[in-house]
Protein backbone atom coordinates (compact mmCIF):
# COMPACT_ATOMS: atom_id res chain seq x y z
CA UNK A 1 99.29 33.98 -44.80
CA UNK A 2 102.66 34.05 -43.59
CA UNK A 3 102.00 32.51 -40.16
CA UNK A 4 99.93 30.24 -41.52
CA UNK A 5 103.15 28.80 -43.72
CA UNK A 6 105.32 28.89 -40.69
CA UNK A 7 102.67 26.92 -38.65
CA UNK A 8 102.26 24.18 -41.54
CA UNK A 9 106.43 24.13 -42.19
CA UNK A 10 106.51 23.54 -38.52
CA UNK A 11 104.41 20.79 -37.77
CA UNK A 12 106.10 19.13 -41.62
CA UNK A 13 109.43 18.70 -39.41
CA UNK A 14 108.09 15.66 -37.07
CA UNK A 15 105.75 14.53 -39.60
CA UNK A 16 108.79 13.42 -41.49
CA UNK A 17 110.73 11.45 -38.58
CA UNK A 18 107.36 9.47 -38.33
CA UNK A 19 108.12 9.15 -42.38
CA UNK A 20 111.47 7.41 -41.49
CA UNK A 21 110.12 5.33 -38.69
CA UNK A 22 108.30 3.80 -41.55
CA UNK A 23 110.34 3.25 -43.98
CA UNK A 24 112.63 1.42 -41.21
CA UNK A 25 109.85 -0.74 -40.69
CA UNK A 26 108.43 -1.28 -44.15
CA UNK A 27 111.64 -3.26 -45.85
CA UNK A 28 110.84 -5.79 -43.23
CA UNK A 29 107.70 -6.48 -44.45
CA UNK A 30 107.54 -5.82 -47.79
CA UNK A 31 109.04 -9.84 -48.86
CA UNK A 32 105.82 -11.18 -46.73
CA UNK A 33 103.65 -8.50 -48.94
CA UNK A 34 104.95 -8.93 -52.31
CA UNK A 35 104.36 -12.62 -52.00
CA UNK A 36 101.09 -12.42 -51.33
CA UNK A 37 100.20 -9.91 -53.97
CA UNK A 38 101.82 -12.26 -56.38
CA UNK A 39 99.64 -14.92 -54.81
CA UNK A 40 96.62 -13.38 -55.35
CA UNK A 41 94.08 -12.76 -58.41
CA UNK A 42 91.75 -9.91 -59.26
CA UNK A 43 89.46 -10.81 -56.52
CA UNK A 44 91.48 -11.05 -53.79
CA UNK A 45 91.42 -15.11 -53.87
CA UNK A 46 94.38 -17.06 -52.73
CA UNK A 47 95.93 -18.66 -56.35
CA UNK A 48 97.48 -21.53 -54.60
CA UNK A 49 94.48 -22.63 -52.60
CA UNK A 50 92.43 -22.56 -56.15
CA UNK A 51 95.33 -24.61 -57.86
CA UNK A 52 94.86 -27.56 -55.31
């Protein structure tokens, strides 16, 4: 049991730079991806394209 702890604590530690590559990455983004949430209904439809 205890190796098999050390092995899984051991591969956490790049698994978590990865983690922070993300998040770098994601603020960037996440404007363009809220918007078109916002833009979209249930279905996955584009709101503004059914308005016009």
């Amino acid at each position: 049991m205890l190796e098999q702890i050390k092995g899984f604590t051991a591969e956490k530690r790049p698994a978590s730079k990865i983690t922070l590559e993300i998040k770098e990455i994601v603020p960037n983004n996440s404007h363009k991806t809220t918007e078109s949430c916002l833009n979209t209904d249930a279905d996955g439809g584009d709101l503004r394209s059914e308005e016009s």
